[in-house]
N, C-alpha and C. Protein backbone atom coordinates (compact mmCIF):
# COMPACT_ATOMS: atom_id res chain seq x y z
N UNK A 1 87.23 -46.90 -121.66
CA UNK A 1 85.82 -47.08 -121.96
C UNK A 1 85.69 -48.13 -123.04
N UNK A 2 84.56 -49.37 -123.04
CA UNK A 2 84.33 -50.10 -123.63
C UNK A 2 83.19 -50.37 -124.15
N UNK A 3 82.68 -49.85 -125.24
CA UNK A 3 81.38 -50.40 -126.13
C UNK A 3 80.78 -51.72 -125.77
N UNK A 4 79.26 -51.75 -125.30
CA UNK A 4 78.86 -53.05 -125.05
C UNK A 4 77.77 -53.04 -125.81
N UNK A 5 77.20 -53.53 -127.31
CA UNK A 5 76.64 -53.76 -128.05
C UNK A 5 76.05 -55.06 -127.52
N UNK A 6 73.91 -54.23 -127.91
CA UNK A 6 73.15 -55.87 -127.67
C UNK A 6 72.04 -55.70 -128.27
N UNK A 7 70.89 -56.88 -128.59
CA UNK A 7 69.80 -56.66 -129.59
C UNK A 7 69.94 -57.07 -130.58
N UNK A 8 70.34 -57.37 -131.17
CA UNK A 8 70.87 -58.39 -132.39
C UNK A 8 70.10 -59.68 -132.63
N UNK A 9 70.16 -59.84 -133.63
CA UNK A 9 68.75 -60.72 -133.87
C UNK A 9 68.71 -61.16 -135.36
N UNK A 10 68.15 -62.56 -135.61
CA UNK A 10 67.82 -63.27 -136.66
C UNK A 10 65.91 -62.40 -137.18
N UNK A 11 65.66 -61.22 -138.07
CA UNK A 11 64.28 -60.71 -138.34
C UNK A 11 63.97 -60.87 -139.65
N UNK A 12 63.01 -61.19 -139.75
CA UNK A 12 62.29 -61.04 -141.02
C UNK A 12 62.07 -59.41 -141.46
N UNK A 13 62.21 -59.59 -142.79
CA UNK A 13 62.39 -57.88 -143.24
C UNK A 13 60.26 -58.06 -143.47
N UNK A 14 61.19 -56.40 -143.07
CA UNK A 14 59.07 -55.79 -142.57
C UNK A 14 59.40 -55.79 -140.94
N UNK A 15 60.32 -56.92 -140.68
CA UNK A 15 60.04 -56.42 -138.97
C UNK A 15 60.96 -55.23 -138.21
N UNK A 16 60.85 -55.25 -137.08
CA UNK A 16 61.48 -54.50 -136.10
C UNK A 16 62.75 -55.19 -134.71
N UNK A 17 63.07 -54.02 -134.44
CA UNK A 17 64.54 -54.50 -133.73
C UNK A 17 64.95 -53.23 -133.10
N UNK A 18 65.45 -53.63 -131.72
CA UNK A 18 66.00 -52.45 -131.04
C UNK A 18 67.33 -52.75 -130.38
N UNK A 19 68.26 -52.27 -131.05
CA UNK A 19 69.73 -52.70 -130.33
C UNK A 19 70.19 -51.54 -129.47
N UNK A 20 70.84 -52.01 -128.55
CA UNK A 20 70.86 -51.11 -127.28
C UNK A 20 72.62 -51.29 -126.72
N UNK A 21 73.14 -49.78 -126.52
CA UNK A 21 74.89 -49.87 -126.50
C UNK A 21 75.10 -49.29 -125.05
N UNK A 22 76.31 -49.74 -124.40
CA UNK A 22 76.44 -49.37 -123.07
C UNK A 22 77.96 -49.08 -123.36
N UNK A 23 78.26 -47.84 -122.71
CA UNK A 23 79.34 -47.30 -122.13
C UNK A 23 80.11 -47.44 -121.27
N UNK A 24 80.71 -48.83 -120.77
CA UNK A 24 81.12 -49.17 -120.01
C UNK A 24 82.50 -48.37 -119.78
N UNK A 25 82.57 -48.19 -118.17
CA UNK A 25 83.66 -47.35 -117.57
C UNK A 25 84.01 -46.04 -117.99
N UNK A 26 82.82 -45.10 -118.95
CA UNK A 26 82.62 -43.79 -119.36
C UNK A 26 82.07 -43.05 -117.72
N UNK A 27 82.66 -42.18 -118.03
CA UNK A 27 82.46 -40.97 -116.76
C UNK A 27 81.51 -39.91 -117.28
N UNK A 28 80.24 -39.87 -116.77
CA UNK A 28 78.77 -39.51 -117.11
C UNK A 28 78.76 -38.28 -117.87
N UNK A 29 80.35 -37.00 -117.12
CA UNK A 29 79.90 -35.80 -117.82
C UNK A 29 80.65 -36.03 -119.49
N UNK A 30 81.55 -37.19 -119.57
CA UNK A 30 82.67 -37.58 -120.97
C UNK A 30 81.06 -37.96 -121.90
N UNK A 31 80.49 -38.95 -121.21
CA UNK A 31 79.33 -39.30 -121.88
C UNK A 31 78.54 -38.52 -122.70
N UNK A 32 78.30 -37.97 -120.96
CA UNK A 32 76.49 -36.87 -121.82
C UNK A 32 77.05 -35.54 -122.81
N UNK A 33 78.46 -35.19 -122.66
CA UNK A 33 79.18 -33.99 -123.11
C UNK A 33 79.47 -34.76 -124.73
N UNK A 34 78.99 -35.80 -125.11
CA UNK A 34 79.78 -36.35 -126.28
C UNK A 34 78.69 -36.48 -127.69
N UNK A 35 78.70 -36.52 -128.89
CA UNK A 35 77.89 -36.69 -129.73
C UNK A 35 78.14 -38.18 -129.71
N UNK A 36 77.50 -39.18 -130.07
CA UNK A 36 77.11 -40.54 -130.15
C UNK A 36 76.63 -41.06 -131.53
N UNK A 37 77.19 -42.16 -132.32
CA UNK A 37 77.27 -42.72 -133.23
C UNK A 37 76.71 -43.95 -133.33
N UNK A 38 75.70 -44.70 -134.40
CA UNK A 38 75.78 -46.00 -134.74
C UNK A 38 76.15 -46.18 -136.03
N UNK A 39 77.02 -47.66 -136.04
CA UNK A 39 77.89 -47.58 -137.36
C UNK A 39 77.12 -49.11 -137.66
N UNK A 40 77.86 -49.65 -138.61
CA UNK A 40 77.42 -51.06 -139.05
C UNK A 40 78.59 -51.75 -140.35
N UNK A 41 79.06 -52.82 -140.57
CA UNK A 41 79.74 -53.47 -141.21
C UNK A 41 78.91 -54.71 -141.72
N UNK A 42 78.34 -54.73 -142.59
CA UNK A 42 78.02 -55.57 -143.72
C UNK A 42 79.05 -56.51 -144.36
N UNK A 43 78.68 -57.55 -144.45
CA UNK A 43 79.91 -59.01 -144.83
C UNK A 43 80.49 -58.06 -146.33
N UNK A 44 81.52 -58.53 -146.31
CA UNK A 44 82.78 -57.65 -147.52
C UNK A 44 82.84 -56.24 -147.39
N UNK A 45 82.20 -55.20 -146.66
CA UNK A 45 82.39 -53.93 -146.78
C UNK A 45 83.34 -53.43 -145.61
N UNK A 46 83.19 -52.44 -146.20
CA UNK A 46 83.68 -51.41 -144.46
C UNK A 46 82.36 -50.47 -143.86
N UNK A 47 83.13 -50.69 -142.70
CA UNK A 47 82.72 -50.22 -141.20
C UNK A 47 81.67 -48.97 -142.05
N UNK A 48 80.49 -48.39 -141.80
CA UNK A 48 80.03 -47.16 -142.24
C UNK A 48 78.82 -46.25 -141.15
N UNK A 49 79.21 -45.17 -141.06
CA UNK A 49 78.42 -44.23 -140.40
C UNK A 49 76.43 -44.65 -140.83
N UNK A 50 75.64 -44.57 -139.89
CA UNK A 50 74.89 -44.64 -140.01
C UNK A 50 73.61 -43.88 -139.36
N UNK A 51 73.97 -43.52 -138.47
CA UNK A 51 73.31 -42.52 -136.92
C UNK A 51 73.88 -42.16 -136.39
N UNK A 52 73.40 -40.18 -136.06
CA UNK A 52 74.68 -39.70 -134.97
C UNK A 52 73.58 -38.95 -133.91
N UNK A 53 74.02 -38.61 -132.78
CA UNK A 53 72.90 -37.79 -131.73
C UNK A 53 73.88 -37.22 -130.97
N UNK A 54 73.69 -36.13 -131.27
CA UNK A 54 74.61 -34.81 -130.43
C UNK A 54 74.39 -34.77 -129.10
N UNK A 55 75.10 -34.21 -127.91
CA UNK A 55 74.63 -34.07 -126.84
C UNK A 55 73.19 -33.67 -126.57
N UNK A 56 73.07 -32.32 -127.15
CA UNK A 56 71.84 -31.94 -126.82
C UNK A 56 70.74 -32.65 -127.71
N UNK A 57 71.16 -33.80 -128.69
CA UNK A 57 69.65 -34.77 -128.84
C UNK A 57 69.42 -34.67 -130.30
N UNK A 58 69.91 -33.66 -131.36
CA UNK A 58 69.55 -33.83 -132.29
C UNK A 58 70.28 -35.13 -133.33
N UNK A 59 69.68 -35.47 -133.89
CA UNK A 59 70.19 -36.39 -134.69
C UNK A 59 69.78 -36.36 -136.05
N UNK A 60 70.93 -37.10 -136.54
CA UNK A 60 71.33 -37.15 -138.36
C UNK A 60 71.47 -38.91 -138.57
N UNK A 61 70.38 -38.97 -139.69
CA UNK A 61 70.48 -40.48 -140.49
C UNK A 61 71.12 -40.38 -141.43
N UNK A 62 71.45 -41.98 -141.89
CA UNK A 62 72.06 -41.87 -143.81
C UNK A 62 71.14 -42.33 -144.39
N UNK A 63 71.18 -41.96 -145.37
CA UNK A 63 69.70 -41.86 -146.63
C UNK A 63 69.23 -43.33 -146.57
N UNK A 64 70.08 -44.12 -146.75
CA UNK A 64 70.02 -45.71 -146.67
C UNK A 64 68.79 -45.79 -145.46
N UNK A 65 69.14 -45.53 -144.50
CA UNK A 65 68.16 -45.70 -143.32
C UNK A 65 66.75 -44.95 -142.78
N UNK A 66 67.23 -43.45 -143.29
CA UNK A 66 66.31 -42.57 -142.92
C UNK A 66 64.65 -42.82 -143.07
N UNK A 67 64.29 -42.17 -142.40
CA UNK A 67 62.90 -42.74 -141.77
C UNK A 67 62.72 -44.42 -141.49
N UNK A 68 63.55 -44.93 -141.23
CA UNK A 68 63.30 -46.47 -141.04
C UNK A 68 63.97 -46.65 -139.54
N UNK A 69 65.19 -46.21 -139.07
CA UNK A 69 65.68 -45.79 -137.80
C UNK A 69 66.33 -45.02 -137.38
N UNK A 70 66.05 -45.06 -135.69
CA UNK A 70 65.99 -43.91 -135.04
C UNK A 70 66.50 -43.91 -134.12
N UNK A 71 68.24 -43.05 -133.77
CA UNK A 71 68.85 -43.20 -132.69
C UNK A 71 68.26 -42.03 -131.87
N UNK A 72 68.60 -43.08 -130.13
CA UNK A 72 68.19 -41.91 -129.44
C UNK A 72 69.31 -42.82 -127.91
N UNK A 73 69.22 -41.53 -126.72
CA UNK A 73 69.74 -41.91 -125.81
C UNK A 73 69.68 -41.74 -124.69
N UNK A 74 70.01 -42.27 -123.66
CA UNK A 74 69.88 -41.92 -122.34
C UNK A 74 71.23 -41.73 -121.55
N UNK A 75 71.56 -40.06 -121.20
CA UNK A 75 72.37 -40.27 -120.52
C UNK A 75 73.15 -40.75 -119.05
N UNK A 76 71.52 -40.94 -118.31
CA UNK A 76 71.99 -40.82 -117.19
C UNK A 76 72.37 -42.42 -117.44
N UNK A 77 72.10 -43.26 -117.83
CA UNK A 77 72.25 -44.69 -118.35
C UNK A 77 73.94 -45.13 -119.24
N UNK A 78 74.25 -44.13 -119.37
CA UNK A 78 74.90 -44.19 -120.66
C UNK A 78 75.09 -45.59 -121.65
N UNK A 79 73.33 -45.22 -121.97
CA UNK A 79 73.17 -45.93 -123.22
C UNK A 79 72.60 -44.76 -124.38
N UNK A 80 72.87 -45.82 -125.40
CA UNK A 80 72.46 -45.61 -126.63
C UNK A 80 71.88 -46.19 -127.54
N UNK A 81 70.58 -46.03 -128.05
CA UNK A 81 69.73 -47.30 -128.91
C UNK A 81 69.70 -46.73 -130.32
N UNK A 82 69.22 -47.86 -131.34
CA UNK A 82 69.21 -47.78 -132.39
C UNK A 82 67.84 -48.44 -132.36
N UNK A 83 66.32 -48.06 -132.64
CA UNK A 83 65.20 -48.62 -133.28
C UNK A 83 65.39 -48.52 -134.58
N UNK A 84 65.06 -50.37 -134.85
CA UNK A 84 65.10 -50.56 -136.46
C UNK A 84 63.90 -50.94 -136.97
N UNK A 85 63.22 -50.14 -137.71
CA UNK A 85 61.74 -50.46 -137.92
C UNK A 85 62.15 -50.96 -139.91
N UNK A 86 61.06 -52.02 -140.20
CA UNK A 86 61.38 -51.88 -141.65
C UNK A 86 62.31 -52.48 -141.92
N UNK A 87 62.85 -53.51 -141.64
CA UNK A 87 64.35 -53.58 -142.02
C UNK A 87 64.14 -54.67 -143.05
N UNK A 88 65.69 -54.32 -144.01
CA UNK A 88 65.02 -55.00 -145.17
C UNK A 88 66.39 -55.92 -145.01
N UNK A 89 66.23 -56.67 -146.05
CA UNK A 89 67.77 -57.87 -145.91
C UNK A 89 69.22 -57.12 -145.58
N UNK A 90 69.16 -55.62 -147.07
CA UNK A 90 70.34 -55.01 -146.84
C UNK A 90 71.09 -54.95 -145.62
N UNK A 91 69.73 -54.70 -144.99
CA UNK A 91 70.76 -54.11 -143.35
C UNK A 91 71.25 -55.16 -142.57
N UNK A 92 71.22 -56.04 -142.74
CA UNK A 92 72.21 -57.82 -142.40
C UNK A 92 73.64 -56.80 -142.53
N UNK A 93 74.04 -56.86 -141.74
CA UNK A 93 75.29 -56.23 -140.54
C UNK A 93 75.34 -56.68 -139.20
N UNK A 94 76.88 -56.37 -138.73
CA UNK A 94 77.12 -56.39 -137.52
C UNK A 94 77.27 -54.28 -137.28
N UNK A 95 76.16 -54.56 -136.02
CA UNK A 95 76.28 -52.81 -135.68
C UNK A 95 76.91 -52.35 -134.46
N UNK A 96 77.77 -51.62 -134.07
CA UNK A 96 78.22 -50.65 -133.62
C UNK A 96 78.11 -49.38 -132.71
N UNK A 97 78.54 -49.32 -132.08
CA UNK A 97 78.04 -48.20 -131.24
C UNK A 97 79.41 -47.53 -130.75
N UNK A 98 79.66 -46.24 -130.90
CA UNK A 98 80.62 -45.25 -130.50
C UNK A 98 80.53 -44.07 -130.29
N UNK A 99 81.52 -42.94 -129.80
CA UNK A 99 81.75 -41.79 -130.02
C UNK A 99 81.66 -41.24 -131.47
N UNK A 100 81.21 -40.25 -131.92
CA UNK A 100 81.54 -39.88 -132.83
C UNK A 100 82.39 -38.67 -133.45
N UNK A 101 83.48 -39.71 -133.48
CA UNK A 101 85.07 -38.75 -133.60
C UNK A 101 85.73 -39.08 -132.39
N UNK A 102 87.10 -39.14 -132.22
CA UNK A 102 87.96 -39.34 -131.22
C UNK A 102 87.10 -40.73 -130.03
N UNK A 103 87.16 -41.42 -130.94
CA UNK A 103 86.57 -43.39 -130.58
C UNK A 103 86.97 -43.65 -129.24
N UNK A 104 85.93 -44.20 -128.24
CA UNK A 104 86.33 -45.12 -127.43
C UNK A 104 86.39 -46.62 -127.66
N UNK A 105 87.30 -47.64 -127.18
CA UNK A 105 87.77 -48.71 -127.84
C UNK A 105 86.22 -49.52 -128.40
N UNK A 106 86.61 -50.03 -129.46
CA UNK A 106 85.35 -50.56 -130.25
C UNK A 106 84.56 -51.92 -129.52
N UNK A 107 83.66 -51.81 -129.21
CA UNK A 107 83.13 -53.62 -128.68
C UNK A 107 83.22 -54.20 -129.67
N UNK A 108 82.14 -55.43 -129.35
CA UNK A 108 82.41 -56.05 -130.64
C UNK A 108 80.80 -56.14 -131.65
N UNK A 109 80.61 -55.58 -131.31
CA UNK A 109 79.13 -55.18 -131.85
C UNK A 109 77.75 -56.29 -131.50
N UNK A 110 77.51 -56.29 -132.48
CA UNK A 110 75.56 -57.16 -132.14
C UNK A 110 75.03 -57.32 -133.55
N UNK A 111 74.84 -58.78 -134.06
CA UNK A 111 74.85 -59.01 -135.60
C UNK A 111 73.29 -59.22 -135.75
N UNK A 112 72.85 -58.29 -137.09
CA UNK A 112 71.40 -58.21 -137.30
C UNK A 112 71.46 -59.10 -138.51
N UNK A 113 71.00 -60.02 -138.71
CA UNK A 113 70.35 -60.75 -139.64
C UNK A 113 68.84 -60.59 -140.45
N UNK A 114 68.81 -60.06 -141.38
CA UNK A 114 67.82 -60.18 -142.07
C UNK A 114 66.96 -60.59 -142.96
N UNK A 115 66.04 -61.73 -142.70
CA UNK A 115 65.90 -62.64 -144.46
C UNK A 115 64.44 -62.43 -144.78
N UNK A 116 64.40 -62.58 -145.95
CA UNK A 116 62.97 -61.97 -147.28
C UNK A 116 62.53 -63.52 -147.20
């Protein structure tokens, strides 16, 4: 299985953005049976948790983000989106999309740019 990260975009902070992850060569019940992650890597940092959505749909933000975006998913699709409402420069990253815990191989993400 291969992460296909897209939506990525040059935004002005105040705006919005919806990046959207595909599961390529995931087998629907590995999918929908799996909790789901968006991560993000910011220039000099490491890789960091940012959004998770359990099978059955609930989901957990990091404070950094909370109430600003909102993972959600579709399994019969096996995708996974990240709406980014609000976004301020900070979040200038390349983002991510995975399993959360026991990883399918990483894509290569979808780089959000953000300038004030």
């Amino acid at each position: 299985v291969r992460m296909v990260e897209s939506g990525g975009d040059l935004v002005q902070a105040g705006g919005s953005l919806r990046l959207s992850c595909y599961a390529s060569g995931a087998i629907l019940s590995d999918f929908s049976g799996n909790a789901m992650a968006w991560y993000r890597q910011a220039p000099g940092k490491q890789r960091e948790l940012i959004a998770t959505i359990t099978s059955g749909g609930s989901t957990d933000h990091a404070d950094s983000v909370k109430g600003r975006f909102t993972i959600s998913r579709l399994n019969a699709k096996r995708m996974v989106y990240l709406q980014m409402n609000s976004v301020r420069p900070e979040d200038t990253a390349v983002y991510y999309c995975n399993r959360h815990g026991n990883r399918w191989t990483w894509g290569q993400g979808t780089r959000v740019t953000v300038f004030s």
